[in-house]
Every structure is written in C-alpha cells, then in structure tokens.
Protein backbone atom coordinates (compact mmCIF):
# COMPACT_ATOMS: atom_id res chain seq x y z
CA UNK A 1 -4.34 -41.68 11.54
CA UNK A 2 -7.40 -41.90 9.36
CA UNK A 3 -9.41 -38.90 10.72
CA UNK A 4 -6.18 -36.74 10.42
CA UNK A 5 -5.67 -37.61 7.06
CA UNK A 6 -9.27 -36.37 6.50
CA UNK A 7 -9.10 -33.65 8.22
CA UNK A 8 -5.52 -32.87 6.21
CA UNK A 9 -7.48 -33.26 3.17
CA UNK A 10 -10.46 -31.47 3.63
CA UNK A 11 -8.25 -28.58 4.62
CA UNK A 12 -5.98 -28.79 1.65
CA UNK A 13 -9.38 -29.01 -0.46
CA UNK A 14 -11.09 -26.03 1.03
CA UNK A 15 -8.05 -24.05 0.15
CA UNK A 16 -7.39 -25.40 -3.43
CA UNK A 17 -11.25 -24.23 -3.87
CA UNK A 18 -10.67 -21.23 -2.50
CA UNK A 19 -7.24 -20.23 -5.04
CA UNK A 20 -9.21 -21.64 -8.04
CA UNK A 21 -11.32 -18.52 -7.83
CA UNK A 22 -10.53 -15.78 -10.82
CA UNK A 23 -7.44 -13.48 -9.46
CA UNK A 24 -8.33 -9.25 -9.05
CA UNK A 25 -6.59 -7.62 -12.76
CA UNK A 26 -4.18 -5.26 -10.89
CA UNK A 27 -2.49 -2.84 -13.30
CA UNK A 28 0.88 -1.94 -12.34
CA UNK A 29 2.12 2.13 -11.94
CA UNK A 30 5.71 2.94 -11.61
CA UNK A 31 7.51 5.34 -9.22
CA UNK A 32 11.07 6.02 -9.94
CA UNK A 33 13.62 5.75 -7.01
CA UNK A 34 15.90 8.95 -7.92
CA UNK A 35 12.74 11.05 -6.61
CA UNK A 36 12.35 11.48 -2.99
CA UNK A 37 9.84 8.96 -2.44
CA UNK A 38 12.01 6.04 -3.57
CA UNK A 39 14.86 7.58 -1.46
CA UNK A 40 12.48 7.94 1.51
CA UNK A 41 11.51 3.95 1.34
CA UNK A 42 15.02 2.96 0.52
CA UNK A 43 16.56 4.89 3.39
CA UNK A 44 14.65 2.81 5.62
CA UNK A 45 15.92 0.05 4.59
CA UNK A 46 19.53 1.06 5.22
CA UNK A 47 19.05 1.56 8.89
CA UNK A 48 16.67 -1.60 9.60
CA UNK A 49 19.91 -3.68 8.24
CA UNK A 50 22.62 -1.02 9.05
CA UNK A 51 24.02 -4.10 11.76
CA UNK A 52 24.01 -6.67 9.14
CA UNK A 53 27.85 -6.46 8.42
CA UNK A 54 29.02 -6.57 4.65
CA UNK A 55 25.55 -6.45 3.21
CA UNK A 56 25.65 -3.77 0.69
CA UNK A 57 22.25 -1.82 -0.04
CA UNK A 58 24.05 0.68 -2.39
CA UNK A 59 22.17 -1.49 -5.44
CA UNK A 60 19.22 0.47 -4.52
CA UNK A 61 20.14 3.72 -5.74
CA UNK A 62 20.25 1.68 -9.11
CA UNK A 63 16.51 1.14 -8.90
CA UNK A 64 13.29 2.83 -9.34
CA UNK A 65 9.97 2.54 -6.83
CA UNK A 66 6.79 1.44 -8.69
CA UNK A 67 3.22 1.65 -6.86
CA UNK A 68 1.90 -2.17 -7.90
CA UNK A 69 -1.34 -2.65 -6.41
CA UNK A 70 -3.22 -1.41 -3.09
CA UNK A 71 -5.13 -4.47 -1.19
CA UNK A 72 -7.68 -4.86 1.45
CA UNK A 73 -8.06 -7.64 3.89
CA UNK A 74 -10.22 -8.08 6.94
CA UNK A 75 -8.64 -8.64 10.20
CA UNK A 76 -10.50 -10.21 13.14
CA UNK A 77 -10.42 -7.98 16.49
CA UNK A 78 -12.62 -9.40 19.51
CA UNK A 79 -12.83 -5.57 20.66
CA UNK A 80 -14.66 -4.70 17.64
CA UNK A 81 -11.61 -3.06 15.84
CA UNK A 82 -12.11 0.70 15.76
CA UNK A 83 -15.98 0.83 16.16
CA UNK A 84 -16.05 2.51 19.24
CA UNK A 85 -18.09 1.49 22.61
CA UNK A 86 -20.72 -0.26 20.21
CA UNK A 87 -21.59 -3.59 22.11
CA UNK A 88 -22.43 -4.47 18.53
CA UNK A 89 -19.55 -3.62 16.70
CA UNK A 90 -18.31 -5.78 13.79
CA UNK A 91 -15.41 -8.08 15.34
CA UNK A 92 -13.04 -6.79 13.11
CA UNK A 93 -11.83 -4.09 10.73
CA UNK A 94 -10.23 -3.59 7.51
CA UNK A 95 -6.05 -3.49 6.89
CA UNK A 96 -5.25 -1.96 3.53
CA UNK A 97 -1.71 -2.50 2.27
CA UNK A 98 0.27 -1.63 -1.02
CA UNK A 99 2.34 -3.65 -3.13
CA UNK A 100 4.81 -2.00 -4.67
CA UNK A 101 8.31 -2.92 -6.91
CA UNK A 102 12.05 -1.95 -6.95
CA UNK A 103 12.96 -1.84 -10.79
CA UNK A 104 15.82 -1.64 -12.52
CA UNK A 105 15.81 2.12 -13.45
CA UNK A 106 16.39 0.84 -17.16
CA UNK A 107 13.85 -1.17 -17.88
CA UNK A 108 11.40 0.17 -15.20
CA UNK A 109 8.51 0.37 -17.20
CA UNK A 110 8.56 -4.26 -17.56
CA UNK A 111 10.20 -4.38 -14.39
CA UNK A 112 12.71 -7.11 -15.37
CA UNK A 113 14.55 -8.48 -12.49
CA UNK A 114 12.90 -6.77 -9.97
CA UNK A 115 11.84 -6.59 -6.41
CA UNK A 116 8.24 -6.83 -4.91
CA UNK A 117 7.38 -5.29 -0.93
CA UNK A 118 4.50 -5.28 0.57
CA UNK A 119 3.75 -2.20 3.36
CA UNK A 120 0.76 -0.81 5.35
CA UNK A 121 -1.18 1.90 3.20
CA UNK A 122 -0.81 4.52 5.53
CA UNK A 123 2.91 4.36 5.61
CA UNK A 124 3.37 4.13 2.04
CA UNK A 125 1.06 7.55 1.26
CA UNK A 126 2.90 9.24 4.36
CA UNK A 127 6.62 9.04 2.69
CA UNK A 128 4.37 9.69 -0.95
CA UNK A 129 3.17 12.66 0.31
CA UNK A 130 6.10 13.91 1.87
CA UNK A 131 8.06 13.31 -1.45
CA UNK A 132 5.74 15.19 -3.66
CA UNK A 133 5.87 17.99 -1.36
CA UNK A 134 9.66 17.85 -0.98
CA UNK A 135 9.50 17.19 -5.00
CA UNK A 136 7.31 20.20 -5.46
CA UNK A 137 9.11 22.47 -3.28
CA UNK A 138 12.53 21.61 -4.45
CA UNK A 139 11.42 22.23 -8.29
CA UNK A 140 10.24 25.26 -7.37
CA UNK A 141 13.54 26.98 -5.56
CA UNK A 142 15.24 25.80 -9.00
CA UNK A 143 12.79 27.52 -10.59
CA UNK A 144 13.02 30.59 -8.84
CA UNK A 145 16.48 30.98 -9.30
CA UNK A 146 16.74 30.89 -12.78
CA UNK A 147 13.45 33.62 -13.50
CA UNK A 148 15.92 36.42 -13.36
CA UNK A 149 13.57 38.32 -11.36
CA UNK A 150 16.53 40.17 -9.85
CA UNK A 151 17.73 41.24 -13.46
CA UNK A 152 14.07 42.91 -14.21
CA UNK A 153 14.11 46.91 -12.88
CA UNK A 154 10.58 47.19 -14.46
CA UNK A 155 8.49 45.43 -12.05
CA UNK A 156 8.41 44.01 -8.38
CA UNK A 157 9.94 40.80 -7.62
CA UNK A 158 6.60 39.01 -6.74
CA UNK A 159 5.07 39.74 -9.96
CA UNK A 160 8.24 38.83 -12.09
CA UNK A 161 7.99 35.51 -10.10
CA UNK A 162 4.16 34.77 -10.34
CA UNK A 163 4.60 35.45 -14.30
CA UNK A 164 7.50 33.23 -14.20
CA UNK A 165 5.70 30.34 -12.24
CA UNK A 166 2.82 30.74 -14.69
CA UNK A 167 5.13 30.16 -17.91
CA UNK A 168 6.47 27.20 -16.74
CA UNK A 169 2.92 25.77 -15.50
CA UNK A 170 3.88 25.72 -11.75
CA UNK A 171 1.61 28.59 -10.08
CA UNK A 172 1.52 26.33 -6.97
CA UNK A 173 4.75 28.03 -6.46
CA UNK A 174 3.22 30.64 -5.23
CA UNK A 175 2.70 29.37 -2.15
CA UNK A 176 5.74 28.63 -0.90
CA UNK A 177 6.92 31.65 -1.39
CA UNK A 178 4.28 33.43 0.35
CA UNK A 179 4.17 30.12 2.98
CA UNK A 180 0.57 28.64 2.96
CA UNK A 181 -1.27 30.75 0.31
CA UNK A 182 -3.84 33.21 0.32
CA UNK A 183 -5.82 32.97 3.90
CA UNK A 184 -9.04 32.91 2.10
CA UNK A 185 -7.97 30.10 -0.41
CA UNK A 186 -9.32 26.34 0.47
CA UNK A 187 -7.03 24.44 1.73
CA UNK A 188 -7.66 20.13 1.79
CA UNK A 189 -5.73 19.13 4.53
CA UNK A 190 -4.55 15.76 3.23
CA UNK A 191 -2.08 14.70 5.97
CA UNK A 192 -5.32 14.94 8.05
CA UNK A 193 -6.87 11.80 6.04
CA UNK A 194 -4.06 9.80 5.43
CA UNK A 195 -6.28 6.99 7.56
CA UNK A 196 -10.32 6.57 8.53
CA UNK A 197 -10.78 10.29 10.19
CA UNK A 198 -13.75 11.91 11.22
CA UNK A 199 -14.34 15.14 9.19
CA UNK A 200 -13.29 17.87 12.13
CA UNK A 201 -16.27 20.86 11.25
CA UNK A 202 -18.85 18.84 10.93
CA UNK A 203 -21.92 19.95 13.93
CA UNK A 204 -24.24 17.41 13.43
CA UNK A 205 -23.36 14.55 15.96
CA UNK A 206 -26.45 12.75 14.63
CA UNK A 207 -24.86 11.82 11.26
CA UNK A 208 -21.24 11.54 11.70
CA UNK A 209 -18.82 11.42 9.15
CA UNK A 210 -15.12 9.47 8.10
CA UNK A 211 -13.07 10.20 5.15
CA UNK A 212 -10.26 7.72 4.68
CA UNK A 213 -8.58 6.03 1.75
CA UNK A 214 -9.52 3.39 -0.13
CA UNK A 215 -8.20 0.52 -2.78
CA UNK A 216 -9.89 0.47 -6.00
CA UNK A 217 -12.11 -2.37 -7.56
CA UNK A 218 -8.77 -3.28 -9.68
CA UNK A 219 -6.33 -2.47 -6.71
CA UNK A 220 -4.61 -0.04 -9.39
CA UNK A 221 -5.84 3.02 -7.58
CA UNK A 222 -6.11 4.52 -4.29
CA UNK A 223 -8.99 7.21 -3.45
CA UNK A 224 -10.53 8.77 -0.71
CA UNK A 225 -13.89 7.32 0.48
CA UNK A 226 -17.20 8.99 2.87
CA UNK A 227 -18.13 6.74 4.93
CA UNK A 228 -20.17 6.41 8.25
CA UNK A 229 -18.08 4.01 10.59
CA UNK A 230 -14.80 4.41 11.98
CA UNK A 231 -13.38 1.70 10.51
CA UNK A 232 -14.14 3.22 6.50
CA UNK A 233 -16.01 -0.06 6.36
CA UNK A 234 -19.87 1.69 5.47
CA UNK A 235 -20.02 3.95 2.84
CA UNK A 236 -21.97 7.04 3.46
CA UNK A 237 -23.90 8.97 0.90
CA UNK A 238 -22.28 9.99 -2.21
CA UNK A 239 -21.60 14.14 -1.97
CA UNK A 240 -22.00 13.76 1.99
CA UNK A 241 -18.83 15.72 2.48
CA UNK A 242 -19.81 18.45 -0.09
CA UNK A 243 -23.33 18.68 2.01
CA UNK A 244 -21.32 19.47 5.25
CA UNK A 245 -18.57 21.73 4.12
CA UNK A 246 -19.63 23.33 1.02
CA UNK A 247 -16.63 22.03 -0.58
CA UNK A 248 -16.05 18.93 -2.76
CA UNK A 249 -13.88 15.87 -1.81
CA UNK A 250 -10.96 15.38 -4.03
CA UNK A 251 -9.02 12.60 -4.93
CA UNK A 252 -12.67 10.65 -5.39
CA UNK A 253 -11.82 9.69 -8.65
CA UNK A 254 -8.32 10.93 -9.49
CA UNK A 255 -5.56 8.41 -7.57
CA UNK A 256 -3.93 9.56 -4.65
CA UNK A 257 -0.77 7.95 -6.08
CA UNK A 258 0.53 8.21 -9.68
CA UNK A 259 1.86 5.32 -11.95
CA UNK A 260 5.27 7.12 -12.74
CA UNK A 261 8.93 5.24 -11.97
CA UNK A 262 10.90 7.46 -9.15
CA UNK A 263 14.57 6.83 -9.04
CA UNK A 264 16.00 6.00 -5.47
CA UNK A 265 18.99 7.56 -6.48
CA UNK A 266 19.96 10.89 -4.77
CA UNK A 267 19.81 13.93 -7.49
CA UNK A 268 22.57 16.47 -7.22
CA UNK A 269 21.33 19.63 -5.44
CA UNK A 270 23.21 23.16 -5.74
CA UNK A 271 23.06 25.65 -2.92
CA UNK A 272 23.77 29.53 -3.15
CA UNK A 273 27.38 29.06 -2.97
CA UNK A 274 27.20 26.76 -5.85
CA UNK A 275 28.60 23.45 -3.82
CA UNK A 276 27.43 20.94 -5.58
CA UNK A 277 25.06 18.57 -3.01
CA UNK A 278 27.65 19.14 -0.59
CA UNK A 279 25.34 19.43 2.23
CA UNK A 280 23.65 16.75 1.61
CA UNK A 281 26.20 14.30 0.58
CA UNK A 282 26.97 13.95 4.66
CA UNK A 283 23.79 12.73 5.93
CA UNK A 284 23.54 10.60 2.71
CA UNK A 285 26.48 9.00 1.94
CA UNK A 286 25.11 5.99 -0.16
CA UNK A 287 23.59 8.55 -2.52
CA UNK A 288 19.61 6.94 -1.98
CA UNK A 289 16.81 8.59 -1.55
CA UNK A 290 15.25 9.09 1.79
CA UNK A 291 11.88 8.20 0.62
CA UNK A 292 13.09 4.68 -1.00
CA UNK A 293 14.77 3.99 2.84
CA UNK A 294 11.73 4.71 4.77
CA UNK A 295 9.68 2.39 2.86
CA UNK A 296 12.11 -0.37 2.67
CA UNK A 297 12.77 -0.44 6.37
CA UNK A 298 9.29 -1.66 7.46
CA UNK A 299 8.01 -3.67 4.09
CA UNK A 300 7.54 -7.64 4.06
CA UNK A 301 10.14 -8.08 0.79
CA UNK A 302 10.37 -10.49 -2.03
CA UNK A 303 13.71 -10.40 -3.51
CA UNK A 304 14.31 -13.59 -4.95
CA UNK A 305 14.13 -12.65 -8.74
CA UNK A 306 16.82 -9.46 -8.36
CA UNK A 307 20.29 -9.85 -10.73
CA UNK A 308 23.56 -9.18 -9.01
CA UNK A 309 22.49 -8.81 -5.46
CA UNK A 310 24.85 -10.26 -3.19
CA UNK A 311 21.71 -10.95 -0.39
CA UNK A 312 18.61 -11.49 -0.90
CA UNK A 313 15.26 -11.44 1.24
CA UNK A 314 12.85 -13.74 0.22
CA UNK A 315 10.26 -13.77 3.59
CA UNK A 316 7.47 -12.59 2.52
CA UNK A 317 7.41 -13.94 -0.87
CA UNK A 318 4.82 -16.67 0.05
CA UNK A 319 2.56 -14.02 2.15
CA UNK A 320 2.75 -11.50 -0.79
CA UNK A 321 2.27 -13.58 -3.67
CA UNK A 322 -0.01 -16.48 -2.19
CA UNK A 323 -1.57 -15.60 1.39
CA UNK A 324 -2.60 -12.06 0.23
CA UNK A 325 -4.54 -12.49 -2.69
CA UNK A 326 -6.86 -15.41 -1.22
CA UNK A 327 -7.19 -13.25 2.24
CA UNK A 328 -8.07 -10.45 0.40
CA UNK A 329 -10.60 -12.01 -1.90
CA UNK A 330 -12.48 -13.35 1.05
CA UNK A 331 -12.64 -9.82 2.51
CA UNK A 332 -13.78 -8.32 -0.96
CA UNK A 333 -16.06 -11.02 -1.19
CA UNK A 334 -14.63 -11.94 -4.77
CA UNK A 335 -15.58 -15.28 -3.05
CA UNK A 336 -18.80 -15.20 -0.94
CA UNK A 337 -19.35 -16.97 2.21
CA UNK A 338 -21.89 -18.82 0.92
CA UNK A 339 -19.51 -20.09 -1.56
CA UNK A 340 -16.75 -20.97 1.00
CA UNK A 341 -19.10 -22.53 3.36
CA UNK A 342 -21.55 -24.50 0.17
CA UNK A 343 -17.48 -26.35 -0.77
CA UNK A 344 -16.70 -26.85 2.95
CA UNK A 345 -20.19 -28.59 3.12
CA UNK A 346 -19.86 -30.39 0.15
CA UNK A 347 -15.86 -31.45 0.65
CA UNK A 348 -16.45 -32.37 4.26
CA UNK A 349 -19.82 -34.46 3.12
CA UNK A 350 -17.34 -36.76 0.63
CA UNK A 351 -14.74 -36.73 3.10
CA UNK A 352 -17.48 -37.76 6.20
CA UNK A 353 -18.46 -40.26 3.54
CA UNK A 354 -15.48 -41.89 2.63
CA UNK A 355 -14.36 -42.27 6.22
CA UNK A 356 -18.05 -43.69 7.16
CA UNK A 357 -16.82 -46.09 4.46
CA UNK A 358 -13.78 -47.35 5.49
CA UNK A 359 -15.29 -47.34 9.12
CA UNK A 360 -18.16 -49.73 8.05
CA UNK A 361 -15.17 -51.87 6.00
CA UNK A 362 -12.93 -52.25 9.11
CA UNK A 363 -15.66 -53.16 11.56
CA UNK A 364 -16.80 -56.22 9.36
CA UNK A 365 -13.76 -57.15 9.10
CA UNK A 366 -13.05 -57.36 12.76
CA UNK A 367 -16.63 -59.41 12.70
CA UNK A 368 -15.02 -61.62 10.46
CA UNK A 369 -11.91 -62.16 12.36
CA UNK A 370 -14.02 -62.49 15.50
CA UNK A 371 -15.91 -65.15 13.83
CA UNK A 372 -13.36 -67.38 12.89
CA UNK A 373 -11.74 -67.39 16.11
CA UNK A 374 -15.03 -68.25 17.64
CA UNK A 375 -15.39 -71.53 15.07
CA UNK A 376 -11.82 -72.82 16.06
C-alpha cells in the first residue's frame, strides 16, 4: 500500500542517515594464537562444535588471536539495568564487547585472509588474564630451571634465583616462588574488576564507588574507569580511588590488553623427566591453545574471507560489521539524538508531504470520475 511504502521508506532513510555518519578510527592490536590466550578462545570453539561431524577445527592452531577493537552499546532494560532499587534509574545499561581476529600466523601483522569474532568484554579479559598469568608463570619455571642455582655452593638457593630473575628482567618471578609475594606488598586484585564493581574498603556509604573497564575514545584500548553508578555509566572524580585507598588505579592509561599476535598453537612443554609435552598432549590432542577455544566457543564469528577452510561461519558477519558500529555510535553519541530525531523530523515531513500529495491527487480524481457519471 501507499502508507507502507512510506513508512518502508522513511525507515530505510532514517537508517541510511544514520550510516552516513563518520565511522570510530579503530586501530587494530594483534594477539598470537600459540600463547595461551589464543588456545584458551580456540578451545572453546572445539567443544561448542565437537557434534558437528567431519568439521575440522585443527586450522586454528595455524592462526594467531589479534585484539581488534573494544565497543560499547546501550541496551534497553525496563528494570533499570543494574542501578539498583532507584525508582529513577536509567532504563538501561551499557554492553561492552571486543572484536577481535584469527590471523594467519604468517602474515598476522595485515591479517590477510582472516577471521573476525565478536565476544562480551568480560569474557574476553577473563581467558586474557588467565593466559598472561599461565604465560607468566610458565616462563618463569623455564626460567628457573636453567639458573643453575643448584650448581652454586656459594650462596642460598633464593638468592641465586632472585639474581637470576633480575638478569633476565623477570623479578615478578619472585612471587611464585614464594606464592603471593611479600604480605606487606600491594596487591591490585584485577580478577576483582574484570566488570562494574564496587571498590570493597571503601567506609563512606555516602559517596560510593565502581571501578570497571572501559573502551577507549578509538576502541583501540581498554582501561579501567571510577565511576559512581553501578552500571560504569557516570564517571566519578578523577583520583577518587587514590582518595579512598591511598593507592593509585592502574591500567588508567596503560591498556589492559596488548596489541601483540598470540599463536593458538600448543607450545611444546618439558617436565622433570624430560617427556616432551607428554602430559599435555592427552587433554589436547588437536595441539590448540586453551585460551583460543574458550573464546571461540561463545563469539558471534565472521568467517567468510578465511583460505582453505572446509566450513565456514558467516552469522554474525552482518551484526559485526554493520549493526554494531551504528548501535554503538548512537550509544557514544558519535550521533546525537537531536541529530537522529532533527532527520526523522525532516524525512518523515517530505514523506507526510508527498503522501498528502498523492492523497489530494487521488481524491480529485475520484471527483472527477464522480462527475462524469453524474452528467451521463
């Protein structure tokens, strides 16, 4: 009908207004998948399509993980989201996701023929974490055994290893061999603010306080904010944190995420009986990292451009690369309200126009045709 067509084409309108705003400049940072996080994110991917029979996944271990972007989009919630009992609350909070890429480990860096996923923030610095910690602790039992502390008869093992661990620019190692540190050292629990979470020792209830992650301007960063909401959606006073604890936030302006490639493939361990990643090899068969699973098994994928992959996903290639940027610049306000709702106004005041138009046009013509029916 007439008014549907309008209606089809001041929707199609609004939205071609809306994607002719300028796009967010998103650098791109690598992650290869032979390190644990690829392996984590891949591994998940094994077992979410472990019952499709003769799909092979063993391409992945071929492949490196690359952080792309982190995005924020606003999601409406009648309940006020996580605001509390607030009869006031804002109906709706903000979902922060991060785009990132399976390259080809040789040509990681331009990413040809490669892979793009999309994932919920939270999960994708959970397996991060875990690898760098896994990453950390695993360079530093290499380490260990090849200081030779056992060969040295002039000085006590734990100052052979500290010197050692100093050399090689890893004194971190240090605490895993004495498990958490020195009590009276600071430690930031990060696992604690992984998501919006209120800071734990703070006493006054009168000016309560969130740290949680957050997306940079340019999406190629992720930091941790203050803020004074539940939701991380009202930034509290810079230093706030600092004020309460006496200590200062990290990870304010350094990335919570580097830009490096990590291989999905499984490195070779050796174990004290010098079996080469013998223990390992049985819970891992395919050789892929557990980090690139875990991230694979829940991510919306875009597969379409990979070389020599036998199947394909291709999903969420129209979410990821078309329905996420224009969501995400309304919630960033890259395109006001006022600017949505000034082109609604004036699209719908042309379309309301035209069809007032053609309305006018086809009741004087049925005057006309009533007319000359009346005359014979």
């Amino acid at each position: 009908t007439t008014i549907g067509m309008m209606i089809r084409f001041l929707t199609l309108s609004t939205v071609l207004a809306i994607s002719s705003a300028s796009m967010v400049n998103m650098e791109k940072v690598d992650i290869p998948m032979n390190s644990e996080i690829g392996s984590r994110l891949m591994s998940k991917a094994r077992r979410l399509n472990g019952d499709d029979d003769g799909i092979d996944f063993t391409w992945v271990k071929n492949y490196s993980l690359k952080f792309d972007s982190c995005h924020t989009t606003f999601e409406f919630r009648p309940d006020g989201g996580n605001s509390g009992d607030e009869e006031d609350a804002i109906p709706g909070e903000s979902q922060l996701y991060v785009q990132f890429k399976l390259c080809p480990s040789e040509s990681c860096n331009f990413c040809r023929n490669g892979a793009d996923y999309l994932v919920e923030l939270r999960e994708f610095l959970e397996s991060y974490n875990n690898f760098q910690e896994e990453l950390k602790e695993y360079n530093c039992e290499r380490l260990k055994n090849n200081c030779a502390c056992d060969d040295d008869q002039n000085q006590d093992d734990q100052n052979c290893f500290a010197q050692c661990y100093m050399a090689a620019d890893m004194s971190y190692c240090e605490d895993y061999d004495s498990g958490d540190g020195n009590d009276d050292d600071y430690v930031f629990e990060l696992d604690e603010y992984l998501e919006c979470s209120e800071v734990e020792d703070n006493d006054d209830d009168s000016n309560m306080l969130y740290i949680g992650p957050m997306c940079s301007k340019n999406g190629q960063s992720i930091y941790l904010g203050e803020f004074q909401d539940r939701q991380c959606s009202k930034k509290a006073t810079k230093g706030t944190y600092e004020a309460l604890t006496g200590k200062s936030l990290p990870y304010t302006s350094t990335s919570l995420v580097s830009r490096d490639c990590i291989s999905c493939e499984e490195p070779v361990y050796y174990d004290d009986d010098a079996n080469q990643n013998q223990n390992n090899q049985g819970d891992n068969e395919d050789g892929i990292r557990e980090f690139c699973q875990e991230l694979y098994e829940g991510a919306a994928k875009c597969e379409k451009n990979l070389k020599n992959v036998d199947y394909k996903y291709t999903g969420g290639c129209e979410y990821i690369h078309k329905m996420l940027p224009q969501a995400e610049r309304m919630a960033t306000g890259s395109v006001s309200t006022s600017t949505v709702f000034a082109w609604i106004f004036g699209i719908s005041t042309v379309a309301l126009s035209v069809y007032a138009f053609l309305m006018y046009r086809r009741l004087k013509r049925a005057q006309v045709s009533l007319f000359s029916e009346g005359d014979n």
